[in-house]
Protein backbone atom coordinates (compact mmCIF):
# COMPACT_ATOMS: atom_id res chain seq x y z
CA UNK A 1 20.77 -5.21 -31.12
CA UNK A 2 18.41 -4.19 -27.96
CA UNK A 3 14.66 -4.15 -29.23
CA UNK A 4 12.62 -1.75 -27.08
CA UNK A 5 8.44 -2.65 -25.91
CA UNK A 6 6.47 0.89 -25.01
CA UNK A 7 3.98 0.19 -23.03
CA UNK A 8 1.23 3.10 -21.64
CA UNK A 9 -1.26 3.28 -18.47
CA UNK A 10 -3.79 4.93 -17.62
CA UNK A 11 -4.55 5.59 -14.01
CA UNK A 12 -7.74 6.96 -12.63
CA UNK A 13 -7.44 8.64 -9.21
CA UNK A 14 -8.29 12.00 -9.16
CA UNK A 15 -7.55 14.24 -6.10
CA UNK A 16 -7.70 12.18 -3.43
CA UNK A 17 -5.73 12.03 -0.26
CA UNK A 18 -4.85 7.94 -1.13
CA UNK A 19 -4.33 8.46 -4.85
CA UNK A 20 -0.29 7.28 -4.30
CA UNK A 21 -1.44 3.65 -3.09
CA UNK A 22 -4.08 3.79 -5.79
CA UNK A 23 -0.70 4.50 -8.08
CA UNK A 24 1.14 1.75 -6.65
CA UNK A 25 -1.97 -0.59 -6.76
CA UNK A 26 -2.34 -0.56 -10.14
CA UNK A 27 1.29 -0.42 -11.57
CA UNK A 28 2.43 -3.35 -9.59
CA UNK A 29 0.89 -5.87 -11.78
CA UNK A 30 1.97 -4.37 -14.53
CA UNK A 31 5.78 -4.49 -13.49
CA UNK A 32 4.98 -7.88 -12.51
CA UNK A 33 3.75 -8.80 -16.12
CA UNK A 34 6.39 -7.33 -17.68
CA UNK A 35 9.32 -9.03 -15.43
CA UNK A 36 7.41 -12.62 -15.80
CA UNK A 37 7.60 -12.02 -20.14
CA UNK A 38 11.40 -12.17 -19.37
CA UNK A 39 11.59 -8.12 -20.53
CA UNK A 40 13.64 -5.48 -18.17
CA UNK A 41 12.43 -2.16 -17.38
CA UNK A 42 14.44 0.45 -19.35
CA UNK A 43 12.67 3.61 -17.76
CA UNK A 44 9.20 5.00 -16.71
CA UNK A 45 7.75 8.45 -16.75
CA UNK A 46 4.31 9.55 -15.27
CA UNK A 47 2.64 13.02 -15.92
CA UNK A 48 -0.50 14.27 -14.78
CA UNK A 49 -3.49 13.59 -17.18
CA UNK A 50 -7.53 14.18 -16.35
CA UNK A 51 -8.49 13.13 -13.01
CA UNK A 52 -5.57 10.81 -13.14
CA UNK A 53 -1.69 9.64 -13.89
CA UNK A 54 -0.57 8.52 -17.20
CA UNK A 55 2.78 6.14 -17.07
CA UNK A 56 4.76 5.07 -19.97
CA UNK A 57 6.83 2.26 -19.43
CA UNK A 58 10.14 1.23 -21.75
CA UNK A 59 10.86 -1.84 -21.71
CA UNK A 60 13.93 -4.09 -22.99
CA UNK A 61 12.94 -7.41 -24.68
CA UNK A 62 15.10 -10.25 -25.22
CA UNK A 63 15.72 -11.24 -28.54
């Protein structure tokens, strides 16, 4: 049976011309930490929060 990791974050940018590299700045450790723990992303969704994006990650862990 697939088990299932949620995993939420918080990005502060607010309206800025540069806040997609700011995006991609922060979530690529993130994926990175996730990958290296072995687990495969299942899906992502970002919506706009306060001065900033909030991303939820799914993630499929072994086991």
């Amino acid at each position: 049976m697939a088990r299932y990791k949620v995993q939420d974050k918080y990005i502060k940018h607010g309206f800025i011309a540069d806040a997609e590299d700011r995006i991609e700045e922060a979530l690529q450790p993130v994926l990175d930490g996730g990958t290296e723990n072995g687990w495969t992303l299942h899906s992502i969704q970002a919506t706009a929060a306060a001065k900033g994006t909030n991303i939820v990650l799914i993630w499929q862990v072994p086991g």
